[in-house]
Protein backbone atom coordinates (compact mmCIF):
# COMPACT_ATOMS: atom_id res chain seq x y z
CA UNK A 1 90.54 108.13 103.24
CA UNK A 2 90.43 104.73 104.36
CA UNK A 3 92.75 104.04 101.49
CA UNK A 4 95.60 106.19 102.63
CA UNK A 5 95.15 104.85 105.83
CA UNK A 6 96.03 101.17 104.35
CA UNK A 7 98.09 102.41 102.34
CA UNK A 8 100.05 104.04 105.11
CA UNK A 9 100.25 101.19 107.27
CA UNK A 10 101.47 99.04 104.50
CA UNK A 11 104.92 101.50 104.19
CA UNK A 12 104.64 101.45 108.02
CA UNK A 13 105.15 97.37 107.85
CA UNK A 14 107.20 97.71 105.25
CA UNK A 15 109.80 99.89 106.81
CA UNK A 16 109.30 97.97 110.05
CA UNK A 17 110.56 94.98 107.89
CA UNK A 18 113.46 96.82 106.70
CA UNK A 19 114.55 98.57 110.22
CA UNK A 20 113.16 101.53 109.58
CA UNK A 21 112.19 102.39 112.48
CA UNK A 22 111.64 105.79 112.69
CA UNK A 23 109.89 105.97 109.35
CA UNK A 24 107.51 103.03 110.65
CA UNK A 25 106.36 104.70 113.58
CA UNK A 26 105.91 108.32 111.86
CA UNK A 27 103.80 106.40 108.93
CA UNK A 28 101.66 104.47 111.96
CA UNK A 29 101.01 107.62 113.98
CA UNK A 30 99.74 108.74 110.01
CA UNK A 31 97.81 105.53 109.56
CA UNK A 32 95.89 105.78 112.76
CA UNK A 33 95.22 109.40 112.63
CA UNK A 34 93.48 108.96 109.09
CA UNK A 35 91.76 106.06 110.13
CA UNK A 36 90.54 107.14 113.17
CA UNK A 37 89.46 110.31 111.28
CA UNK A 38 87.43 108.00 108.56
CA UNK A 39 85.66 106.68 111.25
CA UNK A 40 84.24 109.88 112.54
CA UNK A 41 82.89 110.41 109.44
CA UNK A 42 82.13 107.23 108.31
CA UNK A 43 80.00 107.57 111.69
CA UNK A 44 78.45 111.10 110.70
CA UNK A 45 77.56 110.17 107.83
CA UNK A 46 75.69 106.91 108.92
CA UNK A 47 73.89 109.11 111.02
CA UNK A 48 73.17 111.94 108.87
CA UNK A 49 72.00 109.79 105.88
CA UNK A 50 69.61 107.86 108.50
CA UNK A 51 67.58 111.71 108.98
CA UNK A 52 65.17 111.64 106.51
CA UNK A 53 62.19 114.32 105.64
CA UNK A 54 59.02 113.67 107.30
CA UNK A 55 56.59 111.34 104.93
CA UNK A 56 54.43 113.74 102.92
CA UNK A 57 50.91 114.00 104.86
């Protein structure tokens, strides 16, 4: 996910570049949604991997 994310802002610069400027802000609005959804679950799954079983007694 954090791929598309890059990968989205890069066409966002890109089209900035060119005067896109419709098509930049649509892809950044795209390239901050998807990263700030990677985060979240980058996040969960830092904290769900970190729950281990108990130690056997």
């Amino acid at each position: 996910m954090l791929r598309w994310a890059i990968l989205f802002l890069i066409v966002a610069i890109i089209a900035g570049v060119f005067g896109f400027g419709g098509i930049a802000a649509a892809a950044t609005d795209v390239a901050r949604l998807l990263f700030v959804v990677f985060l979240a679950l980058f996040v969960i799954a830092l904290f769900m991997g970190r729950r281990g079983t108990a130690p056997p007694l």
